[in-house]
N, C-alpha and C. Protein backbone atom coordinates (compact mmCIF):
# COMPACT_ATOMS: atom_id res chain seq x y z
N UNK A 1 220.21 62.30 68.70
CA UNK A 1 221.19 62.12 69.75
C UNK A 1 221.69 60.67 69.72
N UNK A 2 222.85 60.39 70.22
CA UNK A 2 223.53 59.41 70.21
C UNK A 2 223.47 58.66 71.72
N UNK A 3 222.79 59.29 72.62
CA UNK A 3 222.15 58.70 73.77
C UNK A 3 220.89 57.94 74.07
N UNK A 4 221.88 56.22 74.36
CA UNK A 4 220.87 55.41 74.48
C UNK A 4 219.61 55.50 75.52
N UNK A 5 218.74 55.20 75.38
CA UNK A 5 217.54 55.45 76.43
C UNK A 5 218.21 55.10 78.43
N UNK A 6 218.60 54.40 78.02
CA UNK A 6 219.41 54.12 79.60
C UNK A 6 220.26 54.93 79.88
N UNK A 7 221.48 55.70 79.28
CA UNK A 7 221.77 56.83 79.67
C UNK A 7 221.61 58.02 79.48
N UNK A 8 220.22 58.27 79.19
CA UNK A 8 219.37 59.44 79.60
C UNK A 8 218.84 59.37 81.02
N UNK A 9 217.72 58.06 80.66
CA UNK A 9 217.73 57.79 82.49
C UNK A 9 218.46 58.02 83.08
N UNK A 10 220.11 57.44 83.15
CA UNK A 10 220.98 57.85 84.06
C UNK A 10 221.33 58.89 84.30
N UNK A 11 221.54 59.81 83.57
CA UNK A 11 221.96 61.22 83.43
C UNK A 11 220.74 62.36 84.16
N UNK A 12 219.20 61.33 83.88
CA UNK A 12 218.32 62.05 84.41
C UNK A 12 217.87 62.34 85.80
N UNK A 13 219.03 60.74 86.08
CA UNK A 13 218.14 60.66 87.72
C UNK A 13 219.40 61.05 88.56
N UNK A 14 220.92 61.15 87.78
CA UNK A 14 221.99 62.19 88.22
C UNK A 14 221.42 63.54 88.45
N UNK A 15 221.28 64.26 87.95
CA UNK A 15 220.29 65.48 87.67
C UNK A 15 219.63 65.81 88.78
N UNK A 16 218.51 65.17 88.81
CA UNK A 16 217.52 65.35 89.79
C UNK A 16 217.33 64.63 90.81
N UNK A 17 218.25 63.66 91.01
CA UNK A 17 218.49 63.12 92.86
C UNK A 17 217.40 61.84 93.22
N UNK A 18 217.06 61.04 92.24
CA UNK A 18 216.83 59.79 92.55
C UNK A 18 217.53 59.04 92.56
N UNK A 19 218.73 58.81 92.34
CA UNK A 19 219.73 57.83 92.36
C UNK A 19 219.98 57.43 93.72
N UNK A 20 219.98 57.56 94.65
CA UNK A 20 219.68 57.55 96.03
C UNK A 20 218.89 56.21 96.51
N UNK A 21 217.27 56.04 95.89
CA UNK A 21 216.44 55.25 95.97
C UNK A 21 217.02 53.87 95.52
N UNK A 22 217.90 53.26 95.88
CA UNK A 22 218.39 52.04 95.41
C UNK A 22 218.34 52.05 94.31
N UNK A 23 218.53 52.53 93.47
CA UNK A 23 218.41 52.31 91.84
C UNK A 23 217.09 53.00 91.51
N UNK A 24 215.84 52.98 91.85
CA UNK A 24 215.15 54.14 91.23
C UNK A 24 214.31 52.93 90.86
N UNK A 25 214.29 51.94 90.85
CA UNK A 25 212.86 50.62 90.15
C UNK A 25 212.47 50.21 90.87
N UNK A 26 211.24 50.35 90.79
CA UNK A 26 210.19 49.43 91.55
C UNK A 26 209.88 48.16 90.92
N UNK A 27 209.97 47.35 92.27
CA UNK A 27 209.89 45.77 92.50
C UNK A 27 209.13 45.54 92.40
N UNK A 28 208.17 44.32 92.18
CA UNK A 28 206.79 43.73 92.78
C UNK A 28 206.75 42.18 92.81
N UNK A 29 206.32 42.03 93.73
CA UNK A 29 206.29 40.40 93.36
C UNK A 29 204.73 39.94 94.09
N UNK A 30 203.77 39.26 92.85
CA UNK A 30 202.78 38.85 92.74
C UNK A 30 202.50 37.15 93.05
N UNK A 31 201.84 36.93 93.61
CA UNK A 31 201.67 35.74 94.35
C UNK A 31 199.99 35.42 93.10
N UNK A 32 200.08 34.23 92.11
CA UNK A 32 198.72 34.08 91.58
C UNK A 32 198.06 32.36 91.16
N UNK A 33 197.02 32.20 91.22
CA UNK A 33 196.94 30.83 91.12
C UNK A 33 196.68 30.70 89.33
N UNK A 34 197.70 29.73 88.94
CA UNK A 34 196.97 29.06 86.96
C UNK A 34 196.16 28.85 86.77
N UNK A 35 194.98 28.56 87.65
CA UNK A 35 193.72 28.51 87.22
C UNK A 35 192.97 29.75 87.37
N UNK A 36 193.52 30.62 87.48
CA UNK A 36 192.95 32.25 87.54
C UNK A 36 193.52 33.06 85.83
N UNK A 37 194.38 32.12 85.15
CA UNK A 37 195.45 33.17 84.27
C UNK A 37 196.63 33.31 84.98
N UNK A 38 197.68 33.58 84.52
CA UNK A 38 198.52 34.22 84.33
C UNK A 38 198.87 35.76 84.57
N UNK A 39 199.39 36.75 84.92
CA UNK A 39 199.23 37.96 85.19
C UNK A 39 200.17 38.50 84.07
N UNK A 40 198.80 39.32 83.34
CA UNK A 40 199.57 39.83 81.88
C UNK A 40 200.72 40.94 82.17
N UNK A 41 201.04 41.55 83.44
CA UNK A 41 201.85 42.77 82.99
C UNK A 41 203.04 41.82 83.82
N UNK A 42 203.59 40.66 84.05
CA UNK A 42 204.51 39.98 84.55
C UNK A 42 205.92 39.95 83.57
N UNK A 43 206.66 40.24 84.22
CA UNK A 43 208.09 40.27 83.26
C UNK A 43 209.05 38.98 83.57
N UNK A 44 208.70 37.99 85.21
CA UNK A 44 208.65 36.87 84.46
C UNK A 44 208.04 35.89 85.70
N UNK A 45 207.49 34.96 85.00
CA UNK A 45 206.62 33.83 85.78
C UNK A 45 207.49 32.80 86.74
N UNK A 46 207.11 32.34 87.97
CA UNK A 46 207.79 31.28 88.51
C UNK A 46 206.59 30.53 88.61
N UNK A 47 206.92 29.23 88.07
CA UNK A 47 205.79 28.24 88.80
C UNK A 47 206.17 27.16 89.90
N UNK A 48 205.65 27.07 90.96
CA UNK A 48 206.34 26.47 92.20
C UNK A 48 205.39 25.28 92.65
N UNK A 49 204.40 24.71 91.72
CA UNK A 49 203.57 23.66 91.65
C UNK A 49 203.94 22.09 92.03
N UNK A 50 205.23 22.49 91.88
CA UNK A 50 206.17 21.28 92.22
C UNK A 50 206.46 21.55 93.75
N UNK A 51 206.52 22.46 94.81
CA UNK A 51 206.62 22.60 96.38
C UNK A 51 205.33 21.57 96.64
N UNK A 52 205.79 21.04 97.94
CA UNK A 52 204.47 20.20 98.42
C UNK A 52 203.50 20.91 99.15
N UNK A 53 202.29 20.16 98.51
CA UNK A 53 201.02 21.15 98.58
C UNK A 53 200.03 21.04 99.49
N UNK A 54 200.12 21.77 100.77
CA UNK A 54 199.45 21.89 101.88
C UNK A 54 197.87 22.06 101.37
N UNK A 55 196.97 21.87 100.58
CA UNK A 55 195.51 21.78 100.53
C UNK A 55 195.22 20.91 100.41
N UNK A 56 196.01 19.36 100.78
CA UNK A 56 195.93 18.08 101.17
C UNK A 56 196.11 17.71 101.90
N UNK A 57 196.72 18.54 102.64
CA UNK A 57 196.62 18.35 104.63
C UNK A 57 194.91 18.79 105.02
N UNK A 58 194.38 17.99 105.50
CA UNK A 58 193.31 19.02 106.23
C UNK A 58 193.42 19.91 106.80
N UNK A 59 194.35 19.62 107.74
CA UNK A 59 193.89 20.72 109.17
C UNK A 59 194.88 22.32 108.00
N UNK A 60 195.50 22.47 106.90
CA UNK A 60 195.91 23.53 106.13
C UNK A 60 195.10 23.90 104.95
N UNK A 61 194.32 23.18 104.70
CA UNK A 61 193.86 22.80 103.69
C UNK A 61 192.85 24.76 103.36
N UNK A 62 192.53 25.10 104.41
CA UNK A 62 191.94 26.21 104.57
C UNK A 62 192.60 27.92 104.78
N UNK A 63 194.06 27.18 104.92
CA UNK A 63 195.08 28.85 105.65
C UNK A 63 196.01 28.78 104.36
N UNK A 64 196.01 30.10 104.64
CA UNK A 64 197.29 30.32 103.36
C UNK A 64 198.60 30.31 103.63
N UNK A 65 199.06 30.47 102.76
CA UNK A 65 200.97 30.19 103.39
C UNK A 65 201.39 31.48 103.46
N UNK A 66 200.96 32.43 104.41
CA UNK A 66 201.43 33.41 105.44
C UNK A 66 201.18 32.43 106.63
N UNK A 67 200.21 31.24 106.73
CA UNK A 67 199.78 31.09 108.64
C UNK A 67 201.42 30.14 109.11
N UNK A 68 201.96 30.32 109.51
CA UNK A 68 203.26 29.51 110.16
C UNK A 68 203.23 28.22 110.03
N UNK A 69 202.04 27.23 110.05
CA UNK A 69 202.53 26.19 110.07
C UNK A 69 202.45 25.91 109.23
N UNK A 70 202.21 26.30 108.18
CA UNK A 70 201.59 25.57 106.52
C UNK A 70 203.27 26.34 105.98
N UNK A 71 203.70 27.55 106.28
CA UNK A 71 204.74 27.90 105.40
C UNK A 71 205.97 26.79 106.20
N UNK A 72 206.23 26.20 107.20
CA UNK A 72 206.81 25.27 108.01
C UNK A 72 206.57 24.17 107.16
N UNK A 73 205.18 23.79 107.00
CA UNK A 73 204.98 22.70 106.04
C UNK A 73 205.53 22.64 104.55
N UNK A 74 205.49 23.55 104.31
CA UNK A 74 206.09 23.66 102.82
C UNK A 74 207.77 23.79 102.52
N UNK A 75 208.23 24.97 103.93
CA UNK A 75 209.40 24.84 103.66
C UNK A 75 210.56 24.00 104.59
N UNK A 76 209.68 22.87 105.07
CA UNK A 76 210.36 21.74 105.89
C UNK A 76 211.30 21.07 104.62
N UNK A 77 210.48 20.98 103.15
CA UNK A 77 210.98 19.78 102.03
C UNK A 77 212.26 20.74 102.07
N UNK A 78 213.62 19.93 101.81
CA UNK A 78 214.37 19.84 100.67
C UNK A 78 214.25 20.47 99.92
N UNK A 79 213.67 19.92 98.75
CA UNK A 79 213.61 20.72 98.07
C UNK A 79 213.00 22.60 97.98
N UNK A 80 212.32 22.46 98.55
CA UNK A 80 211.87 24.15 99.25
C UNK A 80 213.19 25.06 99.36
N UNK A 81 214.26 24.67 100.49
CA UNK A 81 214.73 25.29 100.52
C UNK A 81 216.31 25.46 99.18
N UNK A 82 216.29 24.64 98.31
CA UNK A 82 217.08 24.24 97.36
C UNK A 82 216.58 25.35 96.51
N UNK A 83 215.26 25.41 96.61
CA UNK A 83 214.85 26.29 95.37
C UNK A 83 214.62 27.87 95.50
N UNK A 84 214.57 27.73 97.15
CA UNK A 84 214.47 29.14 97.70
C UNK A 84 215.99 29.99 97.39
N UNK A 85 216.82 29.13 97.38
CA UNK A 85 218.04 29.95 97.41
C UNK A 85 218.80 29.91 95.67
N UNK A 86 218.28 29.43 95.18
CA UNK A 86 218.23 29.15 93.44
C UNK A 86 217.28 30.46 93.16
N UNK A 87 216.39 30.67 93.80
CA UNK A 87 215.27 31.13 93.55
C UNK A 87 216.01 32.99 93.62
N UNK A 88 216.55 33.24 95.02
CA UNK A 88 216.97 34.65 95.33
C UNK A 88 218.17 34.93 94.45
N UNK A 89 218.95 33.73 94.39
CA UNK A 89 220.03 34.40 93.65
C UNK A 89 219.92 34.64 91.54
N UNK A 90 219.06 33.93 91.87
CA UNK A 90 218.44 34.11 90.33
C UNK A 90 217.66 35.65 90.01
N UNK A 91 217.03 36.18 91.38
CA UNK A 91 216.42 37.40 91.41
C UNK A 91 217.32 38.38 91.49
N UNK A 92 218.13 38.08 92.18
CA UNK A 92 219.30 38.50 92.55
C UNK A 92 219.53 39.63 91.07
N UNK A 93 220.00 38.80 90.47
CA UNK A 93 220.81 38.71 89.31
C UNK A 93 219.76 39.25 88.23
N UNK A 94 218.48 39.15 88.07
CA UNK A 94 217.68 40.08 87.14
C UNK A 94 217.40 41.05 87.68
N UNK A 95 217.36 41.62 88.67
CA UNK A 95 217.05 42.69 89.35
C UNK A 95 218.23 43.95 88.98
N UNK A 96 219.40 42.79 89.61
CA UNK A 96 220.39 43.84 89.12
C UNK A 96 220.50 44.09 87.46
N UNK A 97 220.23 43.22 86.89
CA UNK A 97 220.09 43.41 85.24
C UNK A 97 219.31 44.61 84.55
N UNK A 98 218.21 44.37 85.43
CA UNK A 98 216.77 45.54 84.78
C UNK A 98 217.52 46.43 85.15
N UNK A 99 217.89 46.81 86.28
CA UNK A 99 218.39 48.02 86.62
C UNK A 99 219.23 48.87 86.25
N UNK A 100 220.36 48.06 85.59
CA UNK A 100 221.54 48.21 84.59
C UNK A 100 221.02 48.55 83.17
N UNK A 101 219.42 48.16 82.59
CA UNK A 101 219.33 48.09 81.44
C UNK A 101 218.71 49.44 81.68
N UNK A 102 218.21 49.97 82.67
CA UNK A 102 217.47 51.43 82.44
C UNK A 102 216.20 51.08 83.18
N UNK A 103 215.27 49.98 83.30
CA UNK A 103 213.99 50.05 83.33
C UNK A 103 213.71 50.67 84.82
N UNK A 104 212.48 50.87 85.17
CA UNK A 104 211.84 51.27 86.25
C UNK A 104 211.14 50.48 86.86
N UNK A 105 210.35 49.41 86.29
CA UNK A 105 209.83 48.69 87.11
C UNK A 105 210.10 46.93 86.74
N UNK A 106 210.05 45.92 87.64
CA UNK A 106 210.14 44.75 87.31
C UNK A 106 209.21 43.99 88.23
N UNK A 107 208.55 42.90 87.28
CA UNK A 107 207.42 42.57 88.31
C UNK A 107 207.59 41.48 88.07
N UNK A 108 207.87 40.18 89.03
CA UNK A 108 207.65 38.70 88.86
C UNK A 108 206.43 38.32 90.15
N UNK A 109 205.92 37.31 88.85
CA UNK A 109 204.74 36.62 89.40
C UNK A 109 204.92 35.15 89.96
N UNK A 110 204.68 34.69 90.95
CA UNK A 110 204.61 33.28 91.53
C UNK A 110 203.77 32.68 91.58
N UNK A 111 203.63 31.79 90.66
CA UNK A 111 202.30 31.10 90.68
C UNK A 111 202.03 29.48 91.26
N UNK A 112 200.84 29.03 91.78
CA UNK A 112 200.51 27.66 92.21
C UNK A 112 199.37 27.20 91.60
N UNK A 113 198.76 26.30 91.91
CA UNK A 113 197.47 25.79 91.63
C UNK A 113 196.16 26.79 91.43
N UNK A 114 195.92 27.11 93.18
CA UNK A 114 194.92 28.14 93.25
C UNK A 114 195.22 29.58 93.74
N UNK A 115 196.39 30.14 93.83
CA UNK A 115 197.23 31.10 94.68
C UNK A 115 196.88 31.35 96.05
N UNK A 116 196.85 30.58 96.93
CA UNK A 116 196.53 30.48 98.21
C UNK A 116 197.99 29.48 99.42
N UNK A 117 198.68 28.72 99.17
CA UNK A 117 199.33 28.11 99.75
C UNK A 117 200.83 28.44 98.96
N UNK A 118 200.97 27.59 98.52
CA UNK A 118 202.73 27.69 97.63
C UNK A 118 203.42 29.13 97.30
N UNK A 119 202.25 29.65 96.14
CA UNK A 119 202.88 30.53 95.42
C UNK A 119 202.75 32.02 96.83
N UNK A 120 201.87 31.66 97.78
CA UNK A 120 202.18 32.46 99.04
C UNK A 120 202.85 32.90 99.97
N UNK A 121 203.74 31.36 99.97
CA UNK A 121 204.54 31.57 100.79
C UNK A 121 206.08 32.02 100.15
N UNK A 122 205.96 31.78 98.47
CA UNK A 122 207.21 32.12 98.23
C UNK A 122 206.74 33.22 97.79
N UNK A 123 206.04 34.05 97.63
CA UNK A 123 205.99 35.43 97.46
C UNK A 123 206.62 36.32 99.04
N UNK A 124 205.83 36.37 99.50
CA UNK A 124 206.30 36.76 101.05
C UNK A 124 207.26 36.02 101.63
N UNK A 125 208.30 35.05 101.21
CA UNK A 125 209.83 34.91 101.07
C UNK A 125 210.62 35.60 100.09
N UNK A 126 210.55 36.02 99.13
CA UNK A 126 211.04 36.14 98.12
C UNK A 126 211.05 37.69 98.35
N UNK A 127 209.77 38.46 98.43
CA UNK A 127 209.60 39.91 98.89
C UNK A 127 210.44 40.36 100.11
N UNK A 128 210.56 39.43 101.39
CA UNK A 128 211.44 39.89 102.15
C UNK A 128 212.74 39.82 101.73
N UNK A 129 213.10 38.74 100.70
CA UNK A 129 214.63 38.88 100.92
C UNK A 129 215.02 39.89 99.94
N UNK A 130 214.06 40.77 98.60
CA UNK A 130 214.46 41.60 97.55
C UNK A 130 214.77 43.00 98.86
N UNK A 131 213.68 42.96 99.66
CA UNK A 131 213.70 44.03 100.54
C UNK A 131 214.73 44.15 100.99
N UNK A 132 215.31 43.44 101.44
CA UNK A 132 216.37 43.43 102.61
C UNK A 132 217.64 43.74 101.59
N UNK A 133 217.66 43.41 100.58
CA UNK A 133 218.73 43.76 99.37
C UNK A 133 218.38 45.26 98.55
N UNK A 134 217.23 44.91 98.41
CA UNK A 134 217.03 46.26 97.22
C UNK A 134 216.32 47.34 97.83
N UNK A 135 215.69 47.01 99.04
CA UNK A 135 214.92 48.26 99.63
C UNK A 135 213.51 48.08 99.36
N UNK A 136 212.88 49.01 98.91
CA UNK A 136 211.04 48.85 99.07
C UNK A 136 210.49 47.84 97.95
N UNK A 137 209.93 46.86 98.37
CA UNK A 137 209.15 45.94 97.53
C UNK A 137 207.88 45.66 97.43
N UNK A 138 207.33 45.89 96.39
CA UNK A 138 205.41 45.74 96.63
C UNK A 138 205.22 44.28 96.57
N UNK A 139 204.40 43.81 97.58
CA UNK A 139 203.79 42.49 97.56
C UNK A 139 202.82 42.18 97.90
N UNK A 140 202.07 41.48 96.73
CA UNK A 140 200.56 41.24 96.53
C UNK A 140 200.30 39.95 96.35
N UNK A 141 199.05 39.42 97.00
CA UNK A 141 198.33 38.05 96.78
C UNK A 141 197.31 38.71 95.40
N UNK A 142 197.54 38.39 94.43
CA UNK A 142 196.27 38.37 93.45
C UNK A 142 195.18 37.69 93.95
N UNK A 143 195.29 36.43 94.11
CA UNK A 143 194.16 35.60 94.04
C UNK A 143 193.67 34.96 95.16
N UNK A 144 194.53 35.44 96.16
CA UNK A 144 194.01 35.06 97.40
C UNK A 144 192.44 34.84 98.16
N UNK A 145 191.90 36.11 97.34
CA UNK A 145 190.50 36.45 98.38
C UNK A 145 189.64 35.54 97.30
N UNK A 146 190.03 34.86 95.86
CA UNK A 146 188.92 33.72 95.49
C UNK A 146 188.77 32.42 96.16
N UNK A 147 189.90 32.13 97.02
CA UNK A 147 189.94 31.04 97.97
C UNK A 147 189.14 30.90 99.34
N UNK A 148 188.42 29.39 99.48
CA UNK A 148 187.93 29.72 100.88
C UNK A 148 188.78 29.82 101.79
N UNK A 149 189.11 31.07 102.95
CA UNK A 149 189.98 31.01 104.06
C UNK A 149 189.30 31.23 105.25
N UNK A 150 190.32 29.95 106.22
CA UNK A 150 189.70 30.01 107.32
C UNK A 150 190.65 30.60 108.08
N UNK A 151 191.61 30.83 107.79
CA UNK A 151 193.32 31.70 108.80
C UNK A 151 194.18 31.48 107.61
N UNK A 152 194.39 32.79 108.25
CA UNK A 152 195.37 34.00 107.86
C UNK A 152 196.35 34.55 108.81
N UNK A 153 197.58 35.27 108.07
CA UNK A 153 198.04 36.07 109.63
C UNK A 153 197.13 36.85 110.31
N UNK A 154 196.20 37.40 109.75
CA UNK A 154 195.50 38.76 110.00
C UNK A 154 194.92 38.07 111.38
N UNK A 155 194.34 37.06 111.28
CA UNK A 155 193.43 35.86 112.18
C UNK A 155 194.13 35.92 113.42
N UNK A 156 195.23 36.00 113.56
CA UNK A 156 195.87 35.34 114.65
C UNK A 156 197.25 36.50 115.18
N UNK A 157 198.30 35.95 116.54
CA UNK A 157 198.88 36.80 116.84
C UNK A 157 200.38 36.52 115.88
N UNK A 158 200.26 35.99 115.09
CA UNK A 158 201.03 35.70 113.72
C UNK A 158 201.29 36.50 112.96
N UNK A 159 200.46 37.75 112.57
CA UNK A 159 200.48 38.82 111.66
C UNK A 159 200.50 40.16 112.61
């Protein structure tokens, strides 16, 4: 056959009525620390090591960047929000790509130091705003639970 793999997909999910589901691919976006690895099934890495790093504040030094004031702390800089919006429209734009190319799933990973502060808070930024554009998004802390935590949203009337 002279039908490329992407318009079979297309033709397939014409057919049978997934086209509906925003495009039919599942999202994910993984929150992980570099000193854990890298997350091998990632299609592509952000490293955000350069955001300023709340585990040199004391009183944050222990909450992850879901607790409000540490993601406040991080995305008070300048630069934070420079990169946040560099950051969506760049997702923006591969999201719609994969989707165009045929695939089903696309997974970017955000990584920090220890995955507890930075790469936290731009995961659960980054996840809300694919949501709010693309519809259902999976979002996961990898490496969260190797960190000592003392608050969390879960902790408080925050979550």
């Amino acid at each position: 056959s002279r039908t490329s793999t992407a318009q079979l997909r297309g033709e397939l999910l014409r057919l049978f009525g997934q086209e509906g589901e925003k495009g039919g691919m599942t999202v994910s976006v993984t929150s992980f620390g570099f000193k854990y690895g890298i997350p091998i099934d990632a299609d592509t890495v952000i490293d955000v090591r350069f955001l300023p790093n709340p585990f040199y504040v004391p009183e944050y030094k222990y909450s992850t960047g879901r607790v409000k004031e540490v993601a406040d702390y991080i995305e008070k800089a300048p630069v934070t929000r420079e990169f946040l919006g560099k950051l969506y429209d760049f997702m923006d734009f591969m999201v719609d790509h994969f989707k165009k190319a045929g695939k089903t799933q696309f997974t970017i990973a955000i990584g920090c130091t220890g995955g507890m502060h930075r790469s936290v808070f731009v995961t659960e930024r980054l996840g809300s705003h694919l949501k709010e554009k693309f519809g259902h998004v999976n979002v996961e802390h990898r490496d969260l639970h190797r960190n000592r935590i003392e608050h969390d949203v879960t902790d408080s009337s925050e979550g």
